[in-house]
N, C-alpha and C. Protein backbone atom coordinates (compact mmCIF):
# COMPACT_ATOMS: atom_id res chain seq x y z
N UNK A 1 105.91 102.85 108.11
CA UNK A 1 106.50 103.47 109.27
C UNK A 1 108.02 103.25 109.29
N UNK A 2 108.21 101.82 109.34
CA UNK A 2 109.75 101.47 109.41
C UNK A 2 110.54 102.15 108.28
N UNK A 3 109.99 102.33 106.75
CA UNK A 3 110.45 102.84 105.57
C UNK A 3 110.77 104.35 105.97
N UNK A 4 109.66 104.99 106.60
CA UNK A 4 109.85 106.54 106.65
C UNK A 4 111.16 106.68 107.70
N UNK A 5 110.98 105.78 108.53
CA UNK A 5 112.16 106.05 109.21
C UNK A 5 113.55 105.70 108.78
N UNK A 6 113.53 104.94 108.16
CA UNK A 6 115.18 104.53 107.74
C UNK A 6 115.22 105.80 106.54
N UNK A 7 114.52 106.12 106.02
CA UNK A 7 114.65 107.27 104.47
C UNK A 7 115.20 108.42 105.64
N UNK A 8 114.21 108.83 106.48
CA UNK A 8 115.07 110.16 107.36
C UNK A 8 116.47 110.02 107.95
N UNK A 9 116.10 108.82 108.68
CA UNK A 9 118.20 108.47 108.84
C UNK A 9 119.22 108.75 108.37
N UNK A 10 118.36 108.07 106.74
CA UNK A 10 119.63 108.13 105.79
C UNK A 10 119.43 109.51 105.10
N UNK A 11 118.80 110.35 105.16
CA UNK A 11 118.62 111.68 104.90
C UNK A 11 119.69 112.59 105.78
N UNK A 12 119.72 112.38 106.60
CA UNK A 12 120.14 113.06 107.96
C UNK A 12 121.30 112.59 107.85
N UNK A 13 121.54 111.62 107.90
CA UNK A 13 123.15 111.05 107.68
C UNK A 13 124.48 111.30 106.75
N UNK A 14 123.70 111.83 105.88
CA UNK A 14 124.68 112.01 104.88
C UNK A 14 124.61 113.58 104.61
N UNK A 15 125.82 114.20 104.09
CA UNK A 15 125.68 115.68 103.48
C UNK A 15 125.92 115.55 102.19
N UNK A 16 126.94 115.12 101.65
CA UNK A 16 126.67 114.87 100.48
C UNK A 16 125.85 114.20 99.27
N UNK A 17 125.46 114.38 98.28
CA UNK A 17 123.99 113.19 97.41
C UNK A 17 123.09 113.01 98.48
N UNK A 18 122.47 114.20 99.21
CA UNK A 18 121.22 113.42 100.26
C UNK A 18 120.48 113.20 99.31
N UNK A 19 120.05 114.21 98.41
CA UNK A 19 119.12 113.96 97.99
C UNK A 19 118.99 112.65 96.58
N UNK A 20 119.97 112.88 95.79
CA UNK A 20 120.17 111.80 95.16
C UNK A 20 119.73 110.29 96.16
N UNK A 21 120.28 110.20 96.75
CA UNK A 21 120.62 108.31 97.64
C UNK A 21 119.06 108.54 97.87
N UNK A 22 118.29 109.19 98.87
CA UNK A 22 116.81 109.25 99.30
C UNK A 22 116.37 108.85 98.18
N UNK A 23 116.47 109.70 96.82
CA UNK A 23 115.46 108.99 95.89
C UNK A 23 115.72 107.83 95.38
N UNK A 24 117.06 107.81 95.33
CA UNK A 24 117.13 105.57 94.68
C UNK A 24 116.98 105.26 95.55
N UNK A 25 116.80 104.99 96.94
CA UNK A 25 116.30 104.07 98.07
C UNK A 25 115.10 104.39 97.81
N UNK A 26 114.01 105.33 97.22
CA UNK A 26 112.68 105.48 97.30
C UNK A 26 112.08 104.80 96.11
N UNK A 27 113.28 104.77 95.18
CA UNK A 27 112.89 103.39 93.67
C UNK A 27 113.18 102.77 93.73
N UNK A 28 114.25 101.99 94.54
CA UNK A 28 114.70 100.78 94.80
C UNK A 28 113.57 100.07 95.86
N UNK A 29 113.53 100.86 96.47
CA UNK A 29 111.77 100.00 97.43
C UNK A 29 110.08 99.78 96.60
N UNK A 30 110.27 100.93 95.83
CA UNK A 30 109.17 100.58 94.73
C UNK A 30 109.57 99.55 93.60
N UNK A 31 110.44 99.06 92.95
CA UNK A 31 110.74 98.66 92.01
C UNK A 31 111.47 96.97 92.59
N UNK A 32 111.97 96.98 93.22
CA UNK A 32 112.96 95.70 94.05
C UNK A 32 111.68 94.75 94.39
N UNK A 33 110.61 94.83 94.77
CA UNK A 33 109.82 93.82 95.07
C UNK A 33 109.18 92.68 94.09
N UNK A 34 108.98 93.37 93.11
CA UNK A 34 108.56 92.77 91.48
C UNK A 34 109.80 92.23 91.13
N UNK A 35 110.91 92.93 90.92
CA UNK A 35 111.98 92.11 90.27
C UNK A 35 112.04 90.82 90.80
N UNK A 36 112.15 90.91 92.73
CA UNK A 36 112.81 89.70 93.33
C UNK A 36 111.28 88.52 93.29
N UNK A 37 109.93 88.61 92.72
CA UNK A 37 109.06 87.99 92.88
C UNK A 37 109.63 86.67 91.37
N UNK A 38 109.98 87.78 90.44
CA UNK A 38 110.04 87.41 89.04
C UNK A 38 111.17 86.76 88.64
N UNK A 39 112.25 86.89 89.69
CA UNK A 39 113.63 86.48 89.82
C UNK A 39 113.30 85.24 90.11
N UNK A 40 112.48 85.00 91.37
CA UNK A 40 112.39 83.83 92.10
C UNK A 40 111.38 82.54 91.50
N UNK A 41 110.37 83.29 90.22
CA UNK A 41 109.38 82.50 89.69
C UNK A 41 110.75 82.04 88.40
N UNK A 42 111.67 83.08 87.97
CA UNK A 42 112.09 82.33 86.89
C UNK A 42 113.25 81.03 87.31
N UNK A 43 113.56 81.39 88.58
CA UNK A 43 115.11 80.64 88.96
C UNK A 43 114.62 79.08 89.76
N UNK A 44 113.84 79.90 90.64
CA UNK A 44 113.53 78.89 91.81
C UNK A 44 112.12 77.81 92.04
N UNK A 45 111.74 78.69 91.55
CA UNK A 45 110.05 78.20 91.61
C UNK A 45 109.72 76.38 90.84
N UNK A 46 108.75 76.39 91.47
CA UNK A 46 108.16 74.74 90.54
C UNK A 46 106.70 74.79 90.71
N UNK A 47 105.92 73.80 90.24
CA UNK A 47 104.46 73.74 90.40
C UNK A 47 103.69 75.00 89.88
N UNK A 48 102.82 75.42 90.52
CA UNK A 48 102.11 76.52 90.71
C UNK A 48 102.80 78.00 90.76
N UNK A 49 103.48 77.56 91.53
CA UNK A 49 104.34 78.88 91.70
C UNK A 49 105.12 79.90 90.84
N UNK A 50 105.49 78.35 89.70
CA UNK A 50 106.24 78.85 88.59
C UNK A 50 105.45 79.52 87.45
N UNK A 51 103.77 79.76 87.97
CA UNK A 51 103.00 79.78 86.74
C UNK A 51 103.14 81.34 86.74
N UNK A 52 102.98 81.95 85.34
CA UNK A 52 102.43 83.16 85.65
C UNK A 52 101.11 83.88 84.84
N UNK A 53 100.79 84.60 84.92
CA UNK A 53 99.61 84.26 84.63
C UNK A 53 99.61 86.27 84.55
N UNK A 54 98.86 86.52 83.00
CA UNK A 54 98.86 88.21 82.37
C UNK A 54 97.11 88.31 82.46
N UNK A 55 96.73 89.36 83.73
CA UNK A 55 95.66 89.46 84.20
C UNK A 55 94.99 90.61 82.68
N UNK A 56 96.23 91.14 82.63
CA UNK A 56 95.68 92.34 81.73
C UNK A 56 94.71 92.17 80.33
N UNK A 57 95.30 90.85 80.16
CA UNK A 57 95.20 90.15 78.79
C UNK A 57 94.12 88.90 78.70
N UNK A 58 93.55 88.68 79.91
CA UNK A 58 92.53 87.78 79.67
C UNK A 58 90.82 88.23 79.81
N UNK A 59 89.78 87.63 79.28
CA UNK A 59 88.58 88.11 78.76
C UNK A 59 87.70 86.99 78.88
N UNK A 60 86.62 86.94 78.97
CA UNK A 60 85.22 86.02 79.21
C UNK A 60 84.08 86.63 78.79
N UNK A 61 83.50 86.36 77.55
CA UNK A 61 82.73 86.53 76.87
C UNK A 61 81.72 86.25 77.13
N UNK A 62 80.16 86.80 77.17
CA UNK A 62 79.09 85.85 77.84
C UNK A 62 77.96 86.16 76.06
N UNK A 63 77.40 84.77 75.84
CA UNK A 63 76.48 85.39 74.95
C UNK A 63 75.36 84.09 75.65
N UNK A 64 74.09 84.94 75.26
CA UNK A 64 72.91 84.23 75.49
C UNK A 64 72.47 83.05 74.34
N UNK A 65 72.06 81.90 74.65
CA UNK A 65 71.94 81.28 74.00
C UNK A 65 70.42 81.19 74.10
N UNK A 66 69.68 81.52 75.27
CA UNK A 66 68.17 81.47 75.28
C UNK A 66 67.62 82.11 76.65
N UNK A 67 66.79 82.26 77.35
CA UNK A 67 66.53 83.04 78.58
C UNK A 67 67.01 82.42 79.61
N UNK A 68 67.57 81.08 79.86
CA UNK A 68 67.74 79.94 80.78
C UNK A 68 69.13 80.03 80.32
N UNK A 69 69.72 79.84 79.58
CA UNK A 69 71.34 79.55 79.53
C UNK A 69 72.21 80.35 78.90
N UNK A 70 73.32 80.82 79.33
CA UNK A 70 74.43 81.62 78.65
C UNK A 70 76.02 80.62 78.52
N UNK A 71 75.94 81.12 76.97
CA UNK A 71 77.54 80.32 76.70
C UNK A 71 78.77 81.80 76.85
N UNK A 72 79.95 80.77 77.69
CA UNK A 72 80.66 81.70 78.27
C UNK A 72 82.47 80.80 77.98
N UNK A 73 83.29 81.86 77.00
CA UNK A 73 84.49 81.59 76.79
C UNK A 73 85.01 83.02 77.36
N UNK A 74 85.84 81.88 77.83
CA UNK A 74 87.23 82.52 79.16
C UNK A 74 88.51 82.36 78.09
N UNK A 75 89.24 83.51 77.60
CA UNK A 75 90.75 83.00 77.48
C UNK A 75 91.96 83.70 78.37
N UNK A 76 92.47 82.74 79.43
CA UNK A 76 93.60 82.75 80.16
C UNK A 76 94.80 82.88 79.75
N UNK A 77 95.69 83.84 79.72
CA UNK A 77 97.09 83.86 79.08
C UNK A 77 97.98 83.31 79.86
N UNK A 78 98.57 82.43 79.94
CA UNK A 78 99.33 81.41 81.30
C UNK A 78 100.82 80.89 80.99
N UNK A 79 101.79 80.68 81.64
CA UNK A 79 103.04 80.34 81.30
C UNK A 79 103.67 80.11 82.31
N UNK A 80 104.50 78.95 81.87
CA UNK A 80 104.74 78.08 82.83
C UNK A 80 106.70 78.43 82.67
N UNK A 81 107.09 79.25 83.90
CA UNK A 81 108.23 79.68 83.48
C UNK A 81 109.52 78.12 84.23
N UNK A 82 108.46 77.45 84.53
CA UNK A 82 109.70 76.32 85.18
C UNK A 82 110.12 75.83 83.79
N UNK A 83 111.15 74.10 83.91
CA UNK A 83 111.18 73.01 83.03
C UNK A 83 110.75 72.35 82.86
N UNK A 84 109.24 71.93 84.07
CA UNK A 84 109.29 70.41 84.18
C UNK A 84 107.50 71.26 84.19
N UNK A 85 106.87 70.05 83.08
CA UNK A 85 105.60 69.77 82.95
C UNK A 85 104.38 70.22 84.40
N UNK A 86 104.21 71.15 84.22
CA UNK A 86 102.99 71.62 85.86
C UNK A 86 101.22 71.14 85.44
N UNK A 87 101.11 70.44 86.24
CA UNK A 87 99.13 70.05 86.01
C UNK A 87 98.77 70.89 87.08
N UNK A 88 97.72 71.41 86.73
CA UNK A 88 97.06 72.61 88.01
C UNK A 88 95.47 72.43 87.40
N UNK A 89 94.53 72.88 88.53
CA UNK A 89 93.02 72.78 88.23
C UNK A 89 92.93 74.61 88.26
N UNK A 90 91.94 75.32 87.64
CA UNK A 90 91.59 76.34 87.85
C UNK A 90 90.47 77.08 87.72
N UNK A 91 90.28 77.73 88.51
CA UNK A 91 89.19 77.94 89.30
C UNK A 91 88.79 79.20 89.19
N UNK A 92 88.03 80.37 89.41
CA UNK A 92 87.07 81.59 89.19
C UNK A 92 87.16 82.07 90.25
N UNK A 93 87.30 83.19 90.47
CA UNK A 93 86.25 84.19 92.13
C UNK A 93 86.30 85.37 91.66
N UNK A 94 85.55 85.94 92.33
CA UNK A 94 85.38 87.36 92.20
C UNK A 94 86.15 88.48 93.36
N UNK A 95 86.85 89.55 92.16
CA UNK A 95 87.91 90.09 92.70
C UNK A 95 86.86 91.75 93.40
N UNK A 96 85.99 91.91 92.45
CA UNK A 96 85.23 92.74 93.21
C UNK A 96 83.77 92.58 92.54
N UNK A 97 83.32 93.07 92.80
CA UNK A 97 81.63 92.65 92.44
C UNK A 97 81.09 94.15 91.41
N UNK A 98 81.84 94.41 90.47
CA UNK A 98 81.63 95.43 89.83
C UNK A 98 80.87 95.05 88.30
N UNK A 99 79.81 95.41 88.14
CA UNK A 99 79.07 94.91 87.09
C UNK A 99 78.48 93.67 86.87
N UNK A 100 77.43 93.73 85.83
CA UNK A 100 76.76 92.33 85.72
C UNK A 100 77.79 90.91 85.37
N UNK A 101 78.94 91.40 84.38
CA UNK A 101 79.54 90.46 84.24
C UNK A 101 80.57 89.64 85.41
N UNK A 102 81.14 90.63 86.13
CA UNK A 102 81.90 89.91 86.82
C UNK A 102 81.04 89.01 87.84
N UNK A 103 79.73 88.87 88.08
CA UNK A 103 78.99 88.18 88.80
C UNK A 103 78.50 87.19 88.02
N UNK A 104 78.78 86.86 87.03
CA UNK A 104 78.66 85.81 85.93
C UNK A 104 80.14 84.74 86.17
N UNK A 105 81.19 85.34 86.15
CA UNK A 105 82.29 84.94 85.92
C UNK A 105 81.88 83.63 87.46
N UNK A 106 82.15 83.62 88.61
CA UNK A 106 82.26 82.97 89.58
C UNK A 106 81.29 81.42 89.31
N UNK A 107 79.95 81.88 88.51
CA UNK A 107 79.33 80.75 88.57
C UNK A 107 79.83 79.73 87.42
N UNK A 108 81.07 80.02 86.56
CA UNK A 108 81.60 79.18 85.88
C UNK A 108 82.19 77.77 86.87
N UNK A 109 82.34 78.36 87.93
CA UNK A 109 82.99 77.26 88.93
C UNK A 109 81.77 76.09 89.41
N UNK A 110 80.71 76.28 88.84
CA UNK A 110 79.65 74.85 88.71
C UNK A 110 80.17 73.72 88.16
N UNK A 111 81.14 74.29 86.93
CA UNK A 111 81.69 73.01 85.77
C UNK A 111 83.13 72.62 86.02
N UNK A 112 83.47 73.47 86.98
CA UNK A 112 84.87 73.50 87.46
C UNK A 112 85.05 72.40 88.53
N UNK A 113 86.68 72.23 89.03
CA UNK A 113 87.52 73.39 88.42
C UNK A 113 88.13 72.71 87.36
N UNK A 114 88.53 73.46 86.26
CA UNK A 114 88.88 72.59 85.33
C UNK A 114 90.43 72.67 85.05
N UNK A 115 90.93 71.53 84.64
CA UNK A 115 92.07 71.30 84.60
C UNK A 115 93.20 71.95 83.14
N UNK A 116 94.08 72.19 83.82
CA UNK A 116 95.15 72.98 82.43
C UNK A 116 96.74 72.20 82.97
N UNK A 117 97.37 71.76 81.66
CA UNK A 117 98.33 71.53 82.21
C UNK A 117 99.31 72.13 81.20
N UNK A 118 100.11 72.51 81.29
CA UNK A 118 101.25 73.55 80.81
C UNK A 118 102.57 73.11 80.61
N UNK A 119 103.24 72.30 79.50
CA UNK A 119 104.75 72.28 79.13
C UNK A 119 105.78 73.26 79.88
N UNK A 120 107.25 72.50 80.28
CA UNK A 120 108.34 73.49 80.75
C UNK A 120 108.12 74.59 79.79
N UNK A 121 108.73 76.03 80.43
CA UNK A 121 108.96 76.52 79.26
C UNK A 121 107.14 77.29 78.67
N UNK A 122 105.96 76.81 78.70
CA UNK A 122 104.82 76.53 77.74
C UNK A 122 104.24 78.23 77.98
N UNK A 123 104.37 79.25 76.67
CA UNK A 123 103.16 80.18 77.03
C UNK A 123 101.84 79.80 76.39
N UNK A 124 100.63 79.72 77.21
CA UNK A 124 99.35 79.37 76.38
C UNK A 124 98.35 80.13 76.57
N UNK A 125 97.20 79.85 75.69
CA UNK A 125 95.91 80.99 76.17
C UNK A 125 95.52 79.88 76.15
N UNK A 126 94.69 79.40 77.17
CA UNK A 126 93.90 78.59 77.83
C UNK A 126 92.51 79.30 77.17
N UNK A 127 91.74 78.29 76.81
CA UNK A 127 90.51 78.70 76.31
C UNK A 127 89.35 77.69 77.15
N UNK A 128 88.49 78.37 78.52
CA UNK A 128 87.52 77.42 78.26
C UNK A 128 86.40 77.64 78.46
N UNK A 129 85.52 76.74 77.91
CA UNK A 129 84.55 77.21 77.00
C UNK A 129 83.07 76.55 78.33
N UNK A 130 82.18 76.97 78.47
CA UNK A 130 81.17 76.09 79.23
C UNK A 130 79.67 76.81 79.27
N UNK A 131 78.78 76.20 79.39
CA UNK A 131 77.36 76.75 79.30
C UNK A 131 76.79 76.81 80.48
N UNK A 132 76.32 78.09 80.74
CA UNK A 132 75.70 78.82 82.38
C UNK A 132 73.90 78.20 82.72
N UNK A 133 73.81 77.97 83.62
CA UNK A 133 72.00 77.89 83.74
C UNK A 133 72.13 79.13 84.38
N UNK A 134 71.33 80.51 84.28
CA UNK A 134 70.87 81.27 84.44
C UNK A 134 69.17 81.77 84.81
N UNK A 135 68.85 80.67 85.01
CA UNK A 135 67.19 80.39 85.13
C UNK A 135 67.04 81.06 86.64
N UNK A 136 68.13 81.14 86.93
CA UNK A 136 67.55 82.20 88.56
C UNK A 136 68.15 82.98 88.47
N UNK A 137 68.58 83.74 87.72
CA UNK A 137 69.02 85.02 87.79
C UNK A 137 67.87 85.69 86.63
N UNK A 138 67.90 87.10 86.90
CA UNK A 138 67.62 87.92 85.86
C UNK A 138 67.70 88.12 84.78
N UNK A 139 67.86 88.60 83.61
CA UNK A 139 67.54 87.95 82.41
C UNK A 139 68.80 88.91 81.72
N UNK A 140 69.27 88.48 80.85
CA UNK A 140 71.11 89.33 80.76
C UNK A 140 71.04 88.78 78.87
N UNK A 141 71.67 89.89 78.83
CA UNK A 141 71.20 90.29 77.15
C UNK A 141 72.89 90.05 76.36
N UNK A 142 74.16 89.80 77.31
CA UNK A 142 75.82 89.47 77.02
C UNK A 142 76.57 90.56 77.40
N UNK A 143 77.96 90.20 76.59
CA UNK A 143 78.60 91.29 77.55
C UNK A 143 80.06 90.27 77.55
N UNK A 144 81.06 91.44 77.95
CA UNK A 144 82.26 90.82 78.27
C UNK A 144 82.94 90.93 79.45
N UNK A 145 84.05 90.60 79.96
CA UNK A 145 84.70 91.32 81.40
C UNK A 145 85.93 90.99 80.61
N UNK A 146 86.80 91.62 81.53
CA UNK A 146 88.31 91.63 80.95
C UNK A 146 89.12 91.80 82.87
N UNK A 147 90.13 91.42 82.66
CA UNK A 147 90.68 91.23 84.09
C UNK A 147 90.58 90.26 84.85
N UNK A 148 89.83 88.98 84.19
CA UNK A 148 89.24 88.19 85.29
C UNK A 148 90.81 87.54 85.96
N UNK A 149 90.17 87.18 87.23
CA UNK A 149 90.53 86.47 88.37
C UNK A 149 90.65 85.37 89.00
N UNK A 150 91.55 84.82 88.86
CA UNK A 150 91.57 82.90 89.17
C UNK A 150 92.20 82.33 90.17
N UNK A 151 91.83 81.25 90.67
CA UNK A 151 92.36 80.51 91.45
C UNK A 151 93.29 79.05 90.58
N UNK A 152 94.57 78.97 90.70
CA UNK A 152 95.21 77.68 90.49
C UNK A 152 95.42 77.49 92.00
N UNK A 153 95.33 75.63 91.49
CA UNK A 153 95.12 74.60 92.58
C UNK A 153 96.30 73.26 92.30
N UNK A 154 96.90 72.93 93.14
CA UNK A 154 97.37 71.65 93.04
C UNK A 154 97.76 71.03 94.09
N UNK A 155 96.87 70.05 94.55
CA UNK A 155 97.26 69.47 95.65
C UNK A 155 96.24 70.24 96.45
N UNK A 156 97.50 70.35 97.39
CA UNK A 156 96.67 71.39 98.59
C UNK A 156 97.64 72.76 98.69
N UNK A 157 97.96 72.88 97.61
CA UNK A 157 98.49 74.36 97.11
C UNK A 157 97.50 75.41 96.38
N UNK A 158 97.55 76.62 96.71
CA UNK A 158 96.33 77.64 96.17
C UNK A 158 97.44 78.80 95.62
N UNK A 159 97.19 79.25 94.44
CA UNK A 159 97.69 80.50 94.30
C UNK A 159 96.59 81.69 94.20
N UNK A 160 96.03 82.60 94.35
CA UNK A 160 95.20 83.66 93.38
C UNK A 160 95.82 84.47 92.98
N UNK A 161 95.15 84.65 91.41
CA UNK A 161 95.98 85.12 90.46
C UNK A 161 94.79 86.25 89.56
């Protein structure tokens, strides 16, 4: 609301470049929010905050090992854009409930949460690895997800990521 209104203002306001200025104020509001997130994780940030974490790029593998248990590797692409050494625990949830796998992913948090700690500076793929009881669920033949969804923890700090 407030956006549409300041764009007509400044529409109305000017005769010359209306249309030019409208559209870089209409990419500068799409584009300015990411920069100043990424500005602030590389300059300012510490702990958790400084982590970042490539959703696009991580995967959890499920294979059956017998009708009762599934072995399940997660690799996390993670980087720690501060200087100073970050310990964080991390944790699973489900971002939407779309398919068999992503309802697999959450019950990794039985063995959880498990701990990663990350060098200044550190990009890593976090790999971890843990075995599912599946004895009450339905019977699941493997499968992968890609996108998964995490919680880092430190302290009584939460990010989801």
């Amino acid at each position: 609301m407030i956006l549409s209104i300041g764009i007509y203002l400044l529409a109305t306001s000017l005769e010359k470049y209306r249309v030019r200025l409208v559209f870089l104020a209409l990419v500068l509001y799409g584009l300015l929010p990411q920069y100043m997130v990424n500005l602030y994780q590389n300059t300012f940030a510490s702990g958790i905050y400084a982590i970042d974490y490539n959703l696009d790029s991580s995967e959890c593998n499920f294979e059956p090992l017998d009708d009762k248990r599934i072995n399940v590797i997660c690799d996390l692409p993670l980087e720690n854009l501060s200087d100073d050494e970050v310990e964080f625990d991390v944790r699973f949830f489900n971002e939407s409930l779309l398919g068999d796998q992503s309802k697999l992913v959450p019950l990794m948090n039985e063995d959880g949460p498990y701990e990663v700690s990350l060098q200044g500076h550190e990009t890593k793929m976090v790999r971890i690895q843990t075995e599912l009881d599946i004895s009450r669920l339905y019977s699941y033949s493997g499968g992968s997800s890609s996108g998964v969804h995490i919680e880092i923890l430190q302290g009584n700090k939460m990010r989801r990521l």
